[in-house]
N, C-alpha and C. Protein backbone atom coordinates (compact mmCIF):
# COMPACT_ATOMS: atom_id res chain seq x y z
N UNK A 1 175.98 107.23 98.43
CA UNK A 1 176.29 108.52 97.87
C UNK A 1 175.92 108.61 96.40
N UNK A 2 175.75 107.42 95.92
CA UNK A 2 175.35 107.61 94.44
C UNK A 2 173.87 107.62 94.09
N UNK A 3 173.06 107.47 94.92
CA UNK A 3 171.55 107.23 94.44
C UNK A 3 171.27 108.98 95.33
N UNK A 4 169.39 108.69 94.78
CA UNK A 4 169.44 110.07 94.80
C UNK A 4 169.41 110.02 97.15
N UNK A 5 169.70 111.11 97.14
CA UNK A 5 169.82 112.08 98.29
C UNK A 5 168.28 111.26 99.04
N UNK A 6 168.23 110.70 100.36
CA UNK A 6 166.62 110.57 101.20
C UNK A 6 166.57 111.04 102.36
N UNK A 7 165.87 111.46 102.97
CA UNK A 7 165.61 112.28 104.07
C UNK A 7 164.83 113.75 103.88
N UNK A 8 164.72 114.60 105.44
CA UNK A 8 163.80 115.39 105.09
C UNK A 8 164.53 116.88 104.79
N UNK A 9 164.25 117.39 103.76
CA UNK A 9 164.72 118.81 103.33
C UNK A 9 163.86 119.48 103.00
N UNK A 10 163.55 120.87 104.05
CA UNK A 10 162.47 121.77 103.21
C UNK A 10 163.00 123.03 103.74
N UNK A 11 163.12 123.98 102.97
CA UNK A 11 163.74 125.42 102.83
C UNK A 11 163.10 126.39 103.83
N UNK A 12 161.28 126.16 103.87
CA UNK A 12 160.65 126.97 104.92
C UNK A 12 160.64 125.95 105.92
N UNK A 13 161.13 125.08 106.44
CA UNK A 13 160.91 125.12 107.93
C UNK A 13 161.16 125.95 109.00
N UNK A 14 162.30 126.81 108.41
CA UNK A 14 161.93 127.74 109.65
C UNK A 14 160.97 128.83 109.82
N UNK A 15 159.93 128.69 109.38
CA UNK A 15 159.08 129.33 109.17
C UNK A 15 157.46 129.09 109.77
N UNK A 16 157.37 128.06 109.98
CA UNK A 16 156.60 127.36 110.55
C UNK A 16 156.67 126.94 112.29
N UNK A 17 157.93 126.80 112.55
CA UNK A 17 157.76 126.21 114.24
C UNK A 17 158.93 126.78 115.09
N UNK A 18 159.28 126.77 116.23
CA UNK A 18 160.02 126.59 116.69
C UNK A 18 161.70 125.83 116.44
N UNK A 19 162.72 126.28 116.24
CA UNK A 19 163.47 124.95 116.29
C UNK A 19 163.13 124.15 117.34
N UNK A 20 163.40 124.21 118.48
CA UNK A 20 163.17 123.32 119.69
C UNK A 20 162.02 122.10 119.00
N UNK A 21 160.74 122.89 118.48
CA UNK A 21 160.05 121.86 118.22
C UNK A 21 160.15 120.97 116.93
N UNK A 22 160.53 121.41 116.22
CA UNK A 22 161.56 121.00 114.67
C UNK A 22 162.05 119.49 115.32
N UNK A 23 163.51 119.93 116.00
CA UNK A 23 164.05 118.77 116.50
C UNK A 23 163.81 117.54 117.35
N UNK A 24 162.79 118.04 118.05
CA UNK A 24 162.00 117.17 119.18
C UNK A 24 161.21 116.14 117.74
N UNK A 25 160.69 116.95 116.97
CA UNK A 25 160.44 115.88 115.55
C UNK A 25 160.82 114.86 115.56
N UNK A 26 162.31 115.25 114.91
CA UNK A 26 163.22 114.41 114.34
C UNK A 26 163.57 113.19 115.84
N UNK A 27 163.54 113.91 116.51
CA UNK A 27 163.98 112.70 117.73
C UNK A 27 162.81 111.84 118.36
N UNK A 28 161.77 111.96 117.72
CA UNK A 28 160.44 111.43 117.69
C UNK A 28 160.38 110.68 116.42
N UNK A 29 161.04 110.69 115.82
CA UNK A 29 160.87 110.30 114.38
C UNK A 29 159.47 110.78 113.62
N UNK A 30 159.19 111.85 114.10
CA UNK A 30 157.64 112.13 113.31
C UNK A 30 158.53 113.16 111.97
N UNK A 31 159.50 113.28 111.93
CA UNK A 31 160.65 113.87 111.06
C UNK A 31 161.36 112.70 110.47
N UNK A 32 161.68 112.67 109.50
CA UNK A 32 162.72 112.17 108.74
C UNK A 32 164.03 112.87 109.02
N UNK A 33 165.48 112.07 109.07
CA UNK A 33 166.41 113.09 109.59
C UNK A 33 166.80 113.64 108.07
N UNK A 34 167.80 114.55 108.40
CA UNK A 34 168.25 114.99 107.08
C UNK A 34 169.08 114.04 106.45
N UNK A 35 169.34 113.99 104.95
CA UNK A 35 169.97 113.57 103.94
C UNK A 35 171.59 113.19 104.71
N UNK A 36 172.11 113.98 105.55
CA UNK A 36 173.56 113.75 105.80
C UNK A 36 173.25 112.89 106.98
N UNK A 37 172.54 112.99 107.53
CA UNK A 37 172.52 111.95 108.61
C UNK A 37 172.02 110.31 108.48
N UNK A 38 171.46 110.07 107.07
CA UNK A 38 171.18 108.91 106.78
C UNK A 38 172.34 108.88 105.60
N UNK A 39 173.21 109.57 105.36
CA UNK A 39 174.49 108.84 104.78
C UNK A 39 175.36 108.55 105.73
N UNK A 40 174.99 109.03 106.75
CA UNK A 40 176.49 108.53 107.84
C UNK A 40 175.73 107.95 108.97
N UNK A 41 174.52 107.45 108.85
CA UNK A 41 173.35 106.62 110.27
C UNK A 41 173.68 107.27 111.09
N UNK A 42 173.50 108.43 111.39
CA UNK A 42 173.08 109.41 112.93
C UNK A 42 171.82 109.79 113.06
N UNK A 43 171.41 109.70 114.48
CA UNK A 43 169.94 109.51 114.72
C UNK A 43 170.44 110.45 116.12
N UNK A 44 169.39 111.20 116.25
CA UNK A 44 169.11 112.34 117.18
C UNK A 44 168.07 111.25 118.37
N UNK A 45 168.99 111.37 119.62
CA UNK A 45 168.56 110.23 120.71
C UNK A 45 167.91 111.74 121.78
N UNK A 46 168.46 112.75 122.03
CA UNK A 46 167.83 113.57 122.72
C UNK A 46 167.85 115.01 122.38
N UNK A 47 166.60 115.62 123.32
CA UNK A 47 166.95 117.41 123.35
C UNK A 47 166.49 118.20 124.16
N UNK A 48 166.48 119.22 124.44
CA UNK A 48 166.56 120.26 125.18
C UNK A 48 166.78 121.45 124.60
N UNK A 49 166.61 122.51 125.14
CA UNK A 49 166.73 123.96 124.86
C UNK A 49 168.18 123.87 124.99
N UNK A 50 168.91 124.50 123.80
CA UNK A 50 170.32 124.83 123.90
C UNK A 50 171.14 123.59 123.74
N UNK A 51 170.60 122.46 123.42
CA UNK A 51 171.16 120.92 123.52
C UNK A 51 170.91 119.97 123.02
N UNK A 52 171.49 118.96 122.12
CA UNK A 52 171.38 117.71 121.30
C UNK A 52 172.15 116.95 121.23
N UNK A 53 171.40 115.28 121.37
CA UNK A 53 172.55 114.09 121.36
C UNK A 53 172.37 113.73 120.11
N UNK A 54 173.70 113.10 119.30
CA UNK A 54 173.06 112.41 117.97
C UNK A 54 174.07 111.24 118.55
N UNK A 55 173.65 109.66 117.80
CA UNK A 55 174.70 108.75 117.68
C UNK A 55 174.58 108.55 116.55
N UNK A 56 176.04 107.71 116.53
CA UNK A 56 176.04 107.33 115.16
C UNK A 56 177.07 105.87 115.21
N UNK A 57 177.36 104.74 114.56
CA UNK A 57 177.96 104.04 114.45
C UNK A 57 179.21 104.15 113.70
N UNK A 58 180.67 104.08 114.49
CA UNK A 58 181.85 103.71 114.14
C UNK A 58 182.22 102.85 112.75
N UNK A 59 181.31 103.23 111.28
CA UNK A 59 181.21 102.59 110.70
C UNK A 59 182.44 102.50 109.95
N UNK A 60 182.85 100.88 109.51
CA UNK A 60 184.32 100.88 108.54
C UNK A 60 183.94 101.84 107.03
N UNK A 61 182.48 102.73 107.17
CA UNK A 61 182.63 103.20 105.87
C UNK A 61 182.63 104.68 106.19
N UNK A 62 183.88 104.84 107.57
CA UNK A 62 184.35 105.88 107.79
C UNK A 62 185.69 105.87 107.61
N UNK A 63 186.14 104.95 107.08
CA UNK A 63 187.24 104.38 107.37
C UNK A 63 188.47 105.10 107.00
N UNK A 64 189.44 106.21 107.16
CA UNK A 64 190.97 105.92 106.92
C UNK A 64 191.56 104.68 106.56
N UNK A 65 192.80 104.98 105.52
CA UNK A 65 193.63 103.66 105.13
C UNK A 65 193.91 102.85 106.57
N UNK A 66 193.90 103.24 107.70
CA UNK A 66 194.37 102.36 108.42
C UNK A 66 192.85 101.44 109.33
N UNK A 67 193.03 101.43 110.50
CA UNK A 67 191.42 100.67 111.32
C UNK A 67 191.21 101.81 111.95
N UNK A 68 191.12 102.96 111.81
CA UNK A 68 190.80 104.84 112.18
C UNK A 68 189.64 105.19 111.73
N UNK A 69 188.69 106.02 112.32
CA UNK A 69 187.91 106.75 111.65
C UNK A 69 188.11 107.86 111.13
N UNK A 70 188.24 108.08 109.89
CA UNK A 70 188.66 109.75 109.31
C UNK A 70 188.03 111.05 109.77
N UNK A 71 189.72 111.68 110.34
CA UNK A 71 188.98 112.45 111.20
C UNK A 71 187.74 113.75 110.93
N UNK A 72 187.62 113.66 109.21
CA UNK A 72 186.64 114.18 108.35
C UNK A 72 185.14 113.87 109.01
N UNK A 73 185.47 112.57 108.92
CA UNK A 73 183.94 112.32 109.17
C UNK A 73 183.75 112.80 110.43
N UNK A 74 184.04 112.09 111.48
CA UNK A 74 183.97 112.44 112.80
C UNK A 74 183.72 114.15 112.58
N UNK A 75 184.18 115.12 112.17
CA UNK A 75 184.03 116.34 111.68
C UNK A 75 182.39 116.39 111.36
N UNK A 76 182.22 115.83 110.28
CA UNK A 76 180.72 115.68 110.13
C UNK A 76 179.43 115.37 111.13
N UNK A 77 180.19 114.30 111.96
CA UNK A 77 178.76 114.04 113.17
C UNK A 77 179.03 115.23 114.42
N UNK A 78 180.36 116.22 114.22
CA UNK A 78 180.49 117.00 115.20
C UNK A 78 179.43 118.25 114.47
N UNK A 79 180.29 118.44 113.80
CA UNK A 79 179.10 120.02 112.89
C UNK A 79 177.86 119.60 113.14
N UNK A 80 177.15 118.35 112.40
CA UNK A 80 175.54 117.66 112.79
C UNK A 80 175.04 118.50 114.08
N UNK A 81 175.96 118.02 115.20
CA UNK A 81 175.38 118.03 116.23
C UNK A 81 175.67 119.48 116.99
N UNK A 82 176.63 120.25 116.86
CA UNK A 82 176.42 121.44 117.41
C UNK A 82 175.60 122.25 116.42
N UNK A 83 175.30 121.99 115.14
CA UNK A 83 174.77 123.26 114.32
C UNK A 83 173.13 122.63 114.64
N UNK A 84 172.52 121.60 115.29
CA UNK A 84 171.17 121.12 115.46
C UNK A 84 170.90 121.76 116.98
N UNK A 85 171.98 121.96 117.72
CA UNK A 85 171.74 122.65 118.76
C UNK A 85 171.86 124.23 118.76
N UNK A 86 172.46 125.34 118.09
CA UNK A 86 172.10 126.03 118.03
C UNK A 86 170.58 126.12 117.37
N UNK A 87 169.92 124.97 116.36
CA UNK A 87 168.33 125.17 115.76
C UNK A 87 167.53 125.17 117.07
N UNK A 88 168.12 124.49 118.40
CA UNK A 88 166.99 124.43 119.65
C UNK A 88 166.78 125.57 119.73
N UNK A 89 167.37 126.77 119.66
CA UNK A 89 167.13 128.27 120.15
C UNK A 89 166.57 128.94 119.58
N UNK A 90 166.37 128.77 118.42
CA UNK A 90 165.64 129.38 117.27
C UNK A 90 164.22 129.76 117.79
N UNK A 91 163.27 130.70 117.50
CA UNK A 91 162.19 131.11 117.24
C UNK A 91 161.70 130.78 116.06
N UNK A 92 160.36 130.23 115.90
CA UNK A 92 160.34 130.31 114.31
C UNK A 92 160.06 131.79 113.68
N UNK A 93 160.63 131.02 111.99
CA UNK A 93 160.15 132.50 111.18
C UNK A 93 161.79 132.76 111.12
N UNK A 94 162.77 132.14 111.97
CA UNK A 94 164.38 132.82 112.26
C UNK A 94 165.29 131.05 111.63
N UNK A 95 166.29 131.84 110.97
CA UNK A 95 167.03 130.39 110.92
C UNK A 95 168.78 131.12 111.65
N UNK A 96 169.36 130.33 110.95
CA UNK A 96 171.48 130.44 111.67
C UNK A 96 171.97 130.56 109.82
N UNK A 97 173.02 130.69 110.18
CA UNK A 97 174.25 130.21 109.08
C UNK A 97 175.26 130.09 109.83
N UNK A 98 176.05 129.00 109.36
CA UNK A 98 177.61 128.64 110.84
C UNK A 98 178.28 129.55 110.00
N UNK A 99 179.20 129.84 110.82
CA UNK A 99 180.64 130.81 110.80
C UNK A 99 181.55 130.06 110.84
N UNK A 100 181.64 129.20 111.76
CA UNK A 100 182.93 127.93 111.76
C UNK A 100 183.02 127.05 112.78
N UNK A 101 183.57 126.53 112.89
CA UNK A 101 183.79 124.73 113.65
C UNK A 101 185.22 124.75 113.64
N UNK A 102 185.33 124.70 114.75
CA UNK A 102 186.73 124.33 115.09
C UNK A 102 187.23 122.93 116.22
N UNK A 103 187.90 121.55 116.05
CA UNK A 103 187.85 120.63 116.24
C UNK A 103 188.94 120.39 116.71
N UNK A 104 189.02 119.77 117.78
CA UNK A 104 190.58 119.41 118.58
C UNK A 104 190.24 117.56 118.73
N UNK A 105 191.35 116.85 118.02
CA UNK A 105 191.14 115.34 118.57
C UNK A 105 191.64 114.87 119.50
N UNK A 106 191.14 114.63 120.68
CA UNK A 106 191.87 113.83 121.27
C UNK A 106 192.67 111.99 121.66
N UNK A 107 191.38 111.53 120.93
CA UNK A 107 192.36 110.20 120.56
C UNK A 107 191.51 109.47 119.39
N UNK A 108 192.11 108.88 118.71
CA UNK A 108 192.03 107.65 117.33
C UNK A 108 190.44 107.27 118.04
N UNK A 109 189.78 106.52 117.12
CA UNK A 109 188.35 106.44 117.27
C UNK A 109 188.41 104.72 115.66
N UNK A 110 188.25 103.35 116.74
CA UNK A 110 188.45 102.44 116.18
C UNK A 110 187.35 101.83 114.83
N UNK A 111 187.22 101.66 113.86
CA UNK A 111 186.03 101.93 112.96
C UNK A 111 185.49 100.30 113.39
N UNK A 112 185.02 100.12 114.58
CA UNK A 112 184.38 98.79 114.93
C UNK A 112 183.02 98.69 114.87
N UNK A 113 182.26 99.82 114.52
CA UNK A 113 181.05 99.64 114.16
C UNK A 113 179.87 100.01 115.40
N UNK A 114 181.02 100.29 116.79
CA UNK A 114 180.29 100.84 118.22
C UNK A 114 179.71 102.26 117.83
N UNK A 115 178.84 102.51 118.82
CA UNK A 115 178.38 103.55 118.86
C UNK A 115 179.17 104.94 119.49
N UNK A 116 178.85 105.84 118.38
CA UNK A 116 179.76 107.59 118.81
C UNK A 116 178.30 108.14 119.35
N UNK A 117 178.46 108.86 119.94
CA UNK A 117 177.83 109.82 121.13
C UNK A 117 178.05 111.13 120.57
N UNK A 118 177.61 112.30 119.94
CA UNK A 118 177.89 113.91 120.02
C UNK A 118 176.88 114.55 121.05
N UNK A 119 177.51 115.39 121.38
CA UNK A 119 176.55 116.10 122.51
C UNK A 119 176.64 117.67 122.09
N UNK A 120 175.68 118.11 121.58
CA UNK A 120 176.11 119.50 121.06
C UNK A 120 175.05 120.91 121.94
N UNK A 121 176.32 121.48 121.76
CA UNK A 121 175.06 123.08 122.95
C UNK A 121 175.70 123.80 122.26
N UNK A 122 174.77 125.06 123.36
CA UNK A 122 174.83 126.62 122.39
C UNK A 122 175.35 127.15 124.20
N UNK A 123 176.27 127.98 123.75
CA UNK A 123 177.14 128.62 124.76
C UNK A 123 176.71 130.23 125.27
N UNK A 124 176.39 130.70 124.33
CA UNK A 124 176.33 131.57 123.88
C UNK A 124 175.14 132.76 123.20
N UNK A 125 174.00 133.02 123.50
CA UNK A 125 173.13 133.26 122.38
C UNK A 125 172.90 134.80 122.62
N UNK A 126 173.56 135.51 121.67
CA UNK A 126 172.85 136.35 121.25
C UNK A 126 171.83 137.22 120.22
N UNK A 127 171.87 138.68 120.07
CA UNK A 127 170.92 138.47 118.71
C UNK A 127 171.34 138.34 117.57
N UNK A 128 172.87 138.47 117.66
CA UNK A 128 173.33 138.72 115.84
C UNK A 128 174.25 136.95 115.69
N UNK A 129 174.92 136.59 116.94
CA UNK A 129 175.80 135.58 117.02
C UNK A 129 175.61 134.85 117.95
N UNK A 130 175.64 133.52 117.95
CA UNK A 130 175.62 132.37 118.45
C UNK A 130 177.07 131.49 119.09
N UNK A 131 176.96 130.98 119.76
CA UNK A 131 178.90 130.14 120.34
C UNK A 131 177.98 128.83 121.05
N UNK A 132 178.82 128.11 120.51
CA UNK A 132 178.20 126.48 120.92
C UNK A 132 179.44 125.82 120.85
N UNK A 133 179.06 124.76 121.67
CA UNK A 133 180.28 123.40 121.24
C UNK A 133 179.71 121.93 120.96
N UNK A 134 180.92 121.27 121.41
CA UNK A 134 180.48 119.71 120.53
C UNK A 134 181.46 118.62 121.56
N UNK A 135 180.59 117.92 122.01
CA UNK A 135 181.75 116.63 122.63
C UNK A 135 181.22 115.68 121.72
N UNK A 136 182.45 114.82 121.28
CA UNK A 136 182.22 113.18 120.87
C UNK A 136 182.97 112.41 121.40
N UNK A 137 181.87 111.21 122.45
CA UNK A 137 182.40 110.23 122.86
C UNK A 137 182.67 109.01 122.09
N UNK A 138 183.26 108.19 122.45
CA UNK A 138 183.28 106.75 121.81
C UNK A 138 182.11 105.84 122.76
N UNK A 139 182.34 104.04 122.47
CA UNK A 139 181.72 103.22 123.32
C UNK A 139 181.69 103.17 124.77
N UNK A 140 183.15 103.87 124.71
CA UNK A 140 183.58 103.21 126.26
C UNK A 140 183.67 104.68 126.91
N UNK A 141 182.50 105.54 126.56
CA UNK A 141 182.81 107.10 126.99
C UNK A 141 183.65 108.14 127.10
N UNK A 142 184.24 107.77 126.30
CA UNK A 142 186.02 108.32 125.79
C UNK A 142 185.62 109.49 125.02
N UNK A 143 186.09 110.80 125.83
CA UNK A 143 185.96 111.88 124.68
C UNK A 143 187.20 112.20 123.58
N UNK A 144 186.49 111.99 122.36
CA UNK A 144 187.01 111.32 121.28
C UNK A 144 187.63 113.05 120.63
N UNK A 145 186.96 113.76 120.60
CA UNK A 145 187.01 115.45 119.96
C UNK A 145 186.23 116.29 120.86
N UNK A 146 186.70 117.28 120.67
CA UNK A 146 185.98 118.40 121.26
C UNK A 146 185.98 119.64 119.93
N UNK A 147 185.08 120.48 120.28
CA UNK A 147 184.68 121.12 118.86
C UNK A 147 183.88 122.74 119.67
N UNK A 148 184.43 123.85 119.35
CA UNK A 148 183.70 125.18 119.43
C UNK A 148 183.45 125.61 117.84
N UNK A 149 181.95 126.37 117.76
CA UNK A 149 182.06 127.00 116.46
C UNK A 149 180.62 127.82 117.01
N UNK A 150 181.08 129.02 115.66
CA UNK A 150 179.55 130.35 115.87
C UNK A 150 178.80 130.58 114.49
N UNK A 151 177.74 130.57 114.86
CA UNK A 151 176.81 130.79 113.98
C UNK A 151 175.88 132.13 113.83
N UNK A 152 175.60 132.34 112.70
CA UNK A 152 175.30 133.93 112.31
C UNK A 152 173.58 133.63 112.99
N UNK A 153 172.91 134.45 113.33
CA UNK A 153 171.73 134.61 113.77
C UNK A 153 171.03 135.11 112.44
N UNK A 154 169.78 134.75 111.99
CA UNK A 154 169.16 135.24 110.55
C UNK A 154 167.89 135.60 110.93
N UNK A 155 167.54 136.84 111.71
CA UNK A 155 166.15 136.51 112.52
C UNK A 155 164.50 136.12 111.18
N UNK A 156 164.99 136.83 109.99
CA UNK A 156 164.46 136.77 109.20
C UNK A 156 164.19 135.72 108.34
N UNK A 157 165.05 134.29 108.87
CA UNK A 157 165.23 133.24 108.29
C UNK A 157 165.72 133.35 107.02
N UNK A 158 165.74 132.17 105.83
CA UNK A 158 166.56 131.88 104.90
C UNK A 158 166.67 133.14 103.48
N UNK A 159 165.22 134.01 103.87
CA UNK A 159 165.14 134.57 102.81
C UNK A 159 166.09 136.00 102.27
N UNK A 160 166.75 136.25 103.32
CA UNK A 160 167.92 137.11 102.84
C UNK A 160 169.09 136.44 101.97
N UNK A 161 169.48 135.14 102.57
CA UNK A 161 170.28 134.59 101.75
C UNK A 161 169.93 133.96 100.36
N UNK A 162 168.35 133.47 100.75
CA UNK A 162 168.17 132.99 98.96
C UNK A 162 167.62 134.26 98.15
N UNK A 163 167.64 135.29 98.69
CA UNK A 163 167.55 136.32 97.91
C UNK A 163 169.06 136.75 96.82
N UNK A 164 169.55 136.77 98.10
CA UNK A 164 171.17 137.31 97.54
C UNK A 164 171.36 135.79 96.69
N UNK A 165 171.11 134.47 96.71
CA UNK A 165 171.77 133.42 95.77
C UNK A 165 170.90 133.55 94.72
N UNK A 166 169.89 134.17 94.44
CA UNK A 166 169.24 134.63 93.20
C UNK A 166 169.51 135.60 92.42
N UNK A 167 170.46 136.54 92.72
CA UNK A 167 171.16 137.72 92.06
C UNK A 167 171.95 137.41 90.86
């Protein structure tokens, strides 16, 4: 967290491709993943239209005071992975903005360094709003959280919003 930020960030990608094909990138590795996913080692293992796996390792530098993974983080590889699956739906030239994530735990998640599983889809697609969810398993296929959240549709991609953050 203290050195600079590595991975891939560029403002027009949606402008150029498909999401679907964006992500198939990254799970090809012909993409670099983003900056948050090489601070917390999640790697995009599959995809599909409407669908994405990321894992990530149970790392102790998720750690809660106790042998727990904070349920923050776990938060983090859930958002990752449903907000990369609403990008499968995308057209290019169009991006999202999330609306919200909402996360239910169902059990403690041991910081042993095994592999977490997210499985994220889009429920939902229409033209203005999006509804997706999020499973995270543990090692032993244990669904660890479950997660719904909606995302704004931008058919115009990023440039309405970096318009308005230039005001």
């Amino acid at each position: 967290w203290s050195e600079e930020p590595q991975g891939f960030v560029d403002i027009d990608i949606d402008q150029r491709r498909p999401g679907l094909e964006t992500m198939q990138m990254f799970v090809d590795a012909e993409l670099e993943p983003p900056p948050v996913a090489n601070l917390f080692g999640m790697s995009p293992t599959a995809v599909a239209e409407g669908e994405i796996t990321w894992t990530a390792p149970a790392s102790p530098w998720w750690s809660s005071p106790g042998p727990f993974i904070y349920g923050g983080a776990l938060g983090v590889l859930a958002d990752v992975a449903q907000n990369t699956a609403f990008w499968t739906v995308l057209p290019a030239g169009s991006a999202y903005a999330n609306l919200d994530l909402k996360i239910q735990f169902v059990r403690p998640v041991f910081a042993d360094g095994r592999p977490l599983t997210a499985r994220g889809f889009v429920t939902h697609r229409g033209r203005s709003i999006m509804i997706g969810g999020v499973e995270v398993q543990n090692a032993d296929g244990k669904t660890v959280l479950f997660g719904t959240g909606s995302a704004a549709v931008l058919p115009d991609g990023f440039g309405v919003l970096l318009a308005q953050r230039q005001r």
